[in-house]
C-alpha atoms as a PDB file:
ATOM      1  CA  UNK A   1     -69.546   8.358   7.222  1.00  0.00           C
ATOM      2  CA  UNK A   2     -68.326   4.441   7.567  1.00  0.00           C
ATOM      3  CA  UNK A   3     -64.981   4.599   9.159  1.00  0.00           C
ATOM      4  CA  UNK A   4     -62.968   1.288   8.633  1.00  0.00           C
ATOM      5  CA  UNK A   5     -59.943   1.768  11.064  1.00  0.00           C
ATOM      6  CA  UNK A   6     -57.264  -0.963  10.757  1.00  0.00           C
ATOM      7  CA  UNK A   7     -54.277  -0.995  12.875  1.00  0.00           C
ATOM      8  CA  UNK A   8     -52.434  -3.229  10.820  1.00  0.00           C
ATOM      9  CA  UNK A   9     -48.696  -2.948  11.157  1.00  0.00           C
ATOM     10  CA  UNK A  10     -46.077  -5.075   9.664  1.00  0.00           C
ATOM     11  CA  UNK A  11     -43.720  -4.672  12.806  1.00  0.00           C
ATOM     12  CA  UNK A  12     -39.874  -5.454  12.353  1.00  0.00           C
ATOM     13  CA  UNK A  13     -38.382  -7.560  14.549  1.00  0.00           C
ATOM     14  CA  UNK A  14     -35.175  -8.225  15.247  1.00  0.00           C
ATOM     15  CA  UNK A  15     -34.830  -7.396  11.706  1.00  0.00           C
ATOM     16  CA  UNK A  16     -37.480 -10.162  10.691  1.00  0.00           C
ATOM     17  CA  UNK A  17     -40.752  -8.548   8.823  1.00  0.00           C
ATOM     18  CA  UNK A  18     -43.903 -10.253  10.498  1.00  0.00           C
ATOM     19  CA  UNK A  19     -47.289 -10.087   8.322  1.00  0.00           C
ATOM     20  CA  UNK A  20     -50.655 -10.598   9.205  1.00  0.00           C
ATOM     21  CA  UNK A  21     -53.293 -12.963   8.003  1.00  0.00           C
ATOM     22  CA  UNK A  22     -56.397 -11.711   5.958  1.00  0.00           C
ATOM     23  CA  UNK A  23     -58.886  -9.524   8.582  1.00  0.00           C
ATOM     24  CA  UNK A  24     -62.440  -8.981   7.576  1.00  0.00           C
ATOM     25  CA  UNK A  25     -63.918  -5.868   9.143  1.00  0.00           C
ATOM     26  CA  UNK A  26     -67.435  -3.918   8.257  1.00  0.00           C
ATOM     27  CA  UNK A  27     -67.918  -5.920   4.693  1.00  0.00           C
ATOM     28  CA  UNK A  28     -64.172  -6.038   3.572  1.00  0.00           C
ATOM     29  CA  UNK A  29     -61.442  -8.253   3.243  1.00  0.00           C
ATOM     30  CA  UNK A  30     -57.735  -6.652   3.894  1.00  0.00           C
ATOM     31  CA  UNK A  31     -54.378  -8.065   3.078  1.00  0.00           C
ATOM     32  CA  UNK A  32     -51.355  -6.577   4.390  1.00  0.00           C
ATOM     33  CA  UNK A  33     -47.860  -7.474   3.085  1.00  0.00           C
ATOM     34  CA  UNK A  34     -44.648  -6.584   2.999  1.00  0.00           C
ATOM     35  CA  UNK A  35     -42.134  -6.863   0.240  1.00  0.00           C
ATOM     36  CA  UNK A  36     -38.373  -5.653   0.176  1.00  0.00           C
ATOM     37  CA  UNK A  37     -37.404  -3.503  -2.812  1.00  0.00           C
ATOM     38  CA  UNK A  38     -34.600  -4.682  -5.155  1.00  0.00           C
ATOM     39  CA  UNK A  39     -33.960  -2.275  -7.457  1.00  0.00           C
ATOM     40  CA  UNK A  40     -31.074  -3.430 -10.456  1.00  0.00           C
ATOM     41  CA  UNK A  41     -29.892  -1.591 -13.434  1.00  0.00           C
ATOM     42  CA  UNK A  42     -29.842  -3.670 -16.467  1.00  0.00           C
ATOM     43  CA  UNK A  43     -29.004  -2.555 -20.143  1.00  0.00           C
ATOM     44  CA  UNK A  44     -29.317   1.055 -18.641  1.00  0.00           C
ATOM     45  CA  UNK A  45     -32.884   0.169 -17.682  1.00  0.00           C
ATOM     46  CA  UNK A  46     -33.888   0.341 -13.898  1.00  0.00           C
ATOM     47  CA  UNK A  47     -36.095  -2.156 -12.552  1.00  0.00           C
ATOM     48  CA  UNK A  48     -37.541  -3.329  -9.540  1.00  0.00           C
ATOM     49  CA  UNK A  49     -37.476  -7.153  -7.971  1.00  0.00           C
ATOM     50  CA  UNK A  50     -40.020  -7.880  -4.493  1.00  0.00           C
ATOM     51  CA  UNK A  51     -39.149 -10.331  -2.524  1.00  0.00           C
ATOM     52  CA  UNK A  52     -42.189 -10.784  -0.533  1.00  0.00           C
ATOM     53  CA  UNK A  53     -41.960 -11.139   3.427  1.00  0.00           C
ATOM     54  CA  UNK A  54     -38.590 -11.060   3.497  1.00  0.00           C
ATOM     55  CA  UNK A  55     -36.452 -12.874   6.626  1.00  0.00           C
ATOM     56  CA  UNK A  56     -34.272 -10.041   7.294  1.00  0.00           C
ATOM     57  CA  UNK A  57     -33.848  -6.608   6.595  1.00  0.00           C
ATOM     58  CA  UNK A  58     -31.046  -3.946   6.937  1.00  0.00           C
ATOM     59  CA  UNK A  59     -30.633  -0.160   7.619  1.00  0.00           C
ATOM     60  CA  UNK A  60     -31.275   1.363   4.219  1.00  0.00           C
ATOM     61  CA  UNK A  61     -33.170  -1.363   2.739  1.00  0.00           C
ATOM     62  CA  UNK A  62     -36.753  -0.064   0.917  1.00  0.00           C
ATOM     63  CA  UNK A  63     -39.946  -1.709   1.878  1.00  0.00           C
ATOM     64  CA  UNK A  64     -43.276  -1.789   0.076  1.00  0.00           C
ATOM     65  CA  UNK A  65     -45.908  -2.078   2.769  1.00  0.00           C
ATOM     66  CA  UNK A  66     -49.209  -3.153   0.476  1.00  0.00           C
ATOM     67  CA  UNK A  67     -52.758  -3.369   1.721  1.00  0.00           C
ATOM     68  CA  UNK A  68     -55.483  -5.112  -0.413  1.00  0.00           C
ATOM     69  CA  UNK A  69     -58.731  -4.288   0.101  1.00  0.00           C
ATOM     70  CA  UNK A  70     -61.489  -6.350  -1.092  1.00  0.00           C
ATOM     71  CA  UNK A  71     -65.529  -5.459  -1.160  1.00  0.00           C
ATOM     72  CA  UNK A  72     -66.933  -8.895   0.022  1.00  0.00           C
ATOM     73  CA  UNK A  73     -70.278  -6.854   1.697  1.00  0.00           C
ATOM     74  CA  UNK A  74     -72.226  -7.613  -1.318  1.00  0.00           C
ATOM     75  CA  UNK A  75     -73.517  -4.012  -2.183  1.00  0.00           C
ATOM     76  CA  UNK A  76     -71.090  -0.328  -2.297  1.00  0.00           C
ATOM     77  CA  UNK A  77     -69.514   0.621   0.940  1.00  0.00           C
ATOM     78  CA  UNK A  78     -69.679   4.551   1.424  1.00  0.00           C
ATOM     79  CA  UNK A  79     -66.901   6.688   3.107  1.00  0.00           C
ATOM     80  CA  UNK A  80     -64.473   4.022   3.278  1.00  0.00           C
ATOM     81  CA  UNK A  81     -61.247   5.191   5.271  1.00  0.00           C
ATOM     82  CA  UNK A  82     -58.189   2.638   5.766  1.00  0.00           C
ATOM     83  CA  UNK A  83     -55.200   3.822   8.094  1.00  0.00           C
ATOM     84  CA  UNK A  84     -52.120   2.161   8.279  1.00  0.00           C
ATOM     85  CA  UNK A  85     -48.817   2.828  10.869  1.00  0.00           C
ATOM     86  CA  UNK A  86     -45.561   3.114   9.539  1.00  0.00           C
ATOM     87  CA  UNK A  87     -43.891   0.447  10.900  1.00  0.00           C
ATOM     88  CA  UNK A  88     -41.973   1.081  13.612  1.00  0.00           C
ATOM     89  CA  UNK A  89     -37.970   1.287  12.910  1.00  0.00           C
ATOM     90  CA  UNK A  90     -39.018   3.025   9.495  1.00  0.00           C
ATOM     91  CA  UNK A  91     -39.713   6.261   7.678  1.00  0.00           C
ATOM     92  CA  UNK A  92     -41.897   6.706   4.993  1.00  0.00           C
ATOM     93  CA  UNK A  93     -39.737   7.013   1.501  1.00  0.00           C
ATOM     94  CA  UNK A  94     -41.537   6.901  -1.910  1.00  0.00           C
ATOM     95  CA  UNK A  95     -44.824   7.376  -3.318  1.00  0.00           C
ATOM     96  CA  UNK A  96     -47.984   6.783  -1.739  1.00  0.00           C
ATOM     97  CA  UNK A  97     -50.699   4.692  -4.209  1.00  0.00           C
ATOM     98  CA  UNK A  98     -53.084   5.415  -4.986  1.00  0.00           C
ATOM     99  CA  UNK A  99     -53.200   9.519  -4.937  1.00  0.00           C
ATOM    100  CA  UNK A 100     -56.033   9.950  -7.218  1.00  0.00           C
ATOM    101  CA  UNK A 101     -59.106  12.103  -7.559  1.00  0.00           C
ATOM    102  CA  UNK A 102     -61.101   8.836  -6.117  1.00  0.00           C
ATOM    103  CA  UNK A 103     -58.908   8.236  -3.166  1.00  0.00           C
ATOM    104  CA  UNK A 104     -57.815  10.807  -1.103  1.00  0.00           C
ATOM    105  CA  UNK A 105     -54.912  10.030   1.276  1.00  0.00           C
ATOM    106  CA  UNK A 106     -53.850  11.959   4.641  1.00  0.00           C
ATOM    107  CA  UNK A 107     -50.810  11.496   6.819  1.00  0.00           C
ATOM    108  CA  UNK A 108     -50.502  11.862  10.374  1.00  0.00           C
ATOM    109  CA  UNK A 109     -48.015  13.514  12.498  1.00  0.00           C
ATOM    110  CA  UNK A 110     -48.964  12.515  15.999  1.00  0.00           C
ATOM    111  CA  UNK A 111     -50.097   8.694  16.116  1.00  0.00           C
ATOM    112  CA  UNK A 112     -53.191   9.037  13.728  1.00  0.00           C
ATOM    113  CA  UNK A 113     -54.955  11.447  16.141  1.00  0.00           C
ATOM    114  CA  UNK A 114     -55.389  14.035  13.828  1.00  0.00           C
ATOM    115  CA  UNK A 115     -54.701  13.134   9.505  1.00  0.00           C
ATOM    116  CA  UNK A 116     -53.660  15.812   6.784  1.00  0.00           C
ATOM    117  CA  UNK A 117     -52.840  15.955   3.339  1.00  0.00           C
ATOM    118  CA  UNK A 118     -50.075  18.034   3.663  1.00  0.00           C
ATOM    119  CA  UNK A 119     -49.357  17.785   7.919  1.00  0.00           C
ATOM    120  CA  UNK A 120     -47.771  20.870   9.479  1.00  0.00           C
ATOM    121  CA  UNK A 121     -45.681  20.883  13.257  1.00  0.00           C
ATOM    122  CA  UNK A 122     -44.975  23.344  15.405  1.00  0.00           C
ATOM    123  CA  UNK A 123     -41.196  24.854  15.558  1.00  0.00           C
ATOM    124  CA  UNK A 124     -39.493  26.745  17.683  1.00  0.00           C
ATOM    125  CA  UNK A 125     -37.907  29.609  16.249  1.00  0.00           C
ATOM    126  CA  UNK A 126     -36.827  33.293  17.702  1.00  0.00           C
ATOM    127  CA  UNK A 127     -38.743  36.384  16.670  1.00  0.00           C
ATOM    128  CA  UNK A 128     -37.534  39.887  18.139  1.00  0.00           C
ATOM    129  CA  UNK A 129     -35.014  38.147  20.383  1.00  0.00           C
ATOM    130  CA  UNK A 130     -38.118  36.113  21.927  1.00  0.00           C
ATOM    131  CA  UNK A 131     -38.907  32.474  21.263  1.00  0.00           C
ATOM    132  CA  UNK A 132     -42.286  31.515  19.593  1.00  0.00           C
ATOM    133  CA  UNK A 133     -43.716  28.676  18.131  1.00  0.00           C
ATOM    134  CA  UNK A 134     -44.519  28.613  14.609  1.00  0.00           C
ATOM    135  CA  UNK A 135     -45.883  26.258  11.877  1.00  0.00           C
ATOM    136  CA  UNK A 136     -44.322  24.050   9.394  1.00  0.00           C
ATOM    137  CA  UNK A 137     -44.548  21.818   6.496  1.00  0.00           C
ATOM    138  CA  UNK A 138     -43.675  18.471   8.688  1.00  0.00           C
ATOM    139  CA  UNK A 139     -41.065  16.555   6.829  1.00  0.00           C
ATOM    140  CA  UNK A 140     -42.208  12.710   5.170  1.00  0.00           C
ATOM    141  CA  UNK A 141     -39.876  11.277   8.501  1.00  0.00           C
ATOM    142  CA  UNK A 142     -42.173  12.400  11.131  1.00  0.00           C
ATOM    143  CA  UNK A 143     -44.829  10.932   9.643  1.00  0.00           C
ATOM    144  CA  UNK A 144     -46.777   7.935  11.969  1.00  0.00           C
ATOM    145  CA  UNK A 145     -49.787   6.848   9.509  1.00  0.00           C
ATOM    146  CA  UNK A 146     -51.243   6.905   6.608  1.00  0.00           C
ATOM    147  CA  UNK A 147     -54.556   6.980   5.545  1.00  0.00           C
ATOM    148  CA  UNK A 148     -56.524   6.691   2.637  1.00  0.00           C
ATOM    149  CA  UNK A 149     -60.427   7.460   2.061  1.00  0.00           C
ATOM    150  CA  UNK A 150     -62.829   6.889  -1.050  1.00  0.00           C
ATOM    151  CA  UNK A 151     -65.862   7.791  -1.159  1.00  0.00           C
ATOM    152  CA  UNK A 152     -67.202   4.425  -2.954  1.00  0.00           C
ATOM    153  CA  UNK A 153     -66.304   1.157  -2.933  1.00  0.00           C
ATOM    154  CA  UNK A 154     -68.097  -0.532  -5.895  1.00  0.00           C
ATOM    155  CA  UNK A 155     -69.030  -4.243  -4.855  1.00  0.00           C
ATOM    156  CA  UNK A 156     -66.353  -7.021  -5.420  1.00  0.00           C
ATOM    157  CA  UNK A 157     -64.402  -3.864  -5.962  1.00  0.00           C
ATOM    158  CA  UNK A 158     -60.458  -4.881  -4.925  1.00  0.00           C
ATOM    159  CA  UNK A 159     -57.853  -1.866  -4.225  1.00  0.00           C
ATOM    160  CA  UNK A 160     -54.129  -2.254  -4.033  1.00  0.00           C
ATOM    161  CA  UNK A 161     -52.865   0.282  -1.929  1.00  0.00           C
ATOM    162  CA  UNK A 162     -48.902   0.884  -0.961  1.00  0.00           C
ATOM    163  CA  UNK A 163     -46.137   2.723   0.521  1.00  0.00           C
ATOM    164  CA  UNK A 164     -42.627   2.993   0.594  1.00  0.00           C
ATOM    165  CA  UNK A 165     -40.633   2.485   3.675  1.00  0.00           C
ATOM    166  CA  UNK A 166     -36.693   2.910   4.364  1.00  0.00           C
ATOM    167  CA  UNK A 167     -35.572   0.641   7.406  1.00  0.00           C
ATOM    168  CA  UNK A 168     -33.955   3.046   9.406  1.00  0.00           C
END
């Protein structure tokens, strides 16, 4: 299995997004950016505005952290696995894309040690008037990474993949 790891992380600070510049790693090209969410009503329609690396952002305001990901090896990439942080100062809010049969995406609980589709913690609850630990669904706001994994990457193939943030 080809493991791409990339610790890319849009970090807030001082309430000022920060992007990074294109990385190429193993054969492909990634992108990150970072685009607040405007979301308007108009003739009863919602949409959605993105202003891309925005100066500033606020408690409540929605992020869409995006990571292209270009083929530039020149044949198909096997096993290709992309993790991303949530940025610091932010929990993950919104739909992860793409969740498809192709790409599989994981979440991680502790860091991006370990990566599940559906992550579980341990609880403390009391059982018999004694305390154990038991296991859990963990909640989308514990959440540290995400990662997504295909198991081809066709060549000059290029893959938008996003997430939602809420500045917390």
């Amino acid at each position: 299995m080809k493991l791409v790891r990339l610790l890319l992380s849009v970090a807030l600070v001082g309430g000022v997004a920060l992007a990074q510049q294109p990385i190429i790693k193993n054969g492909v090209r990634f992108v990150m950016a970072q685009d607040l969410v405007k979301a308007s009503v108009q003739g009863g329609v919602r949409t959605e505005d993105f202003i891309q690396s925005p100066r500033a952002v606020q408690t409540g305001d929605i992020l869409r952290e995006e990571i292209t990901v270009q083929n530039v090896k020149g044949r198909a990439i096997s096993e290709l696995t992309v993790g991303i942080p949530i940025p610091r100062e932010t929990v993950l809010s919104g739909s992860v894309t793409p969740d498809s049969a192709r790409w599989k995406v994981a979440y991680s609980v502790d860091g991006g040690r370990t990566y599940s589709p559906k992550p579980m913690q341990e609880v403390k609850a009391m059982e018999n008037s004694k305390p154990v630990l038991r296991q859990q669904l963990a909640p989308p706001e514990s959440y540290t990474n995400v990662r997504w994994t295909v198991a081809n990457l066709a060549k000059d193939e290029t893959l938008k993949l996003s997430f939602r943030v809420r500045v917390k």
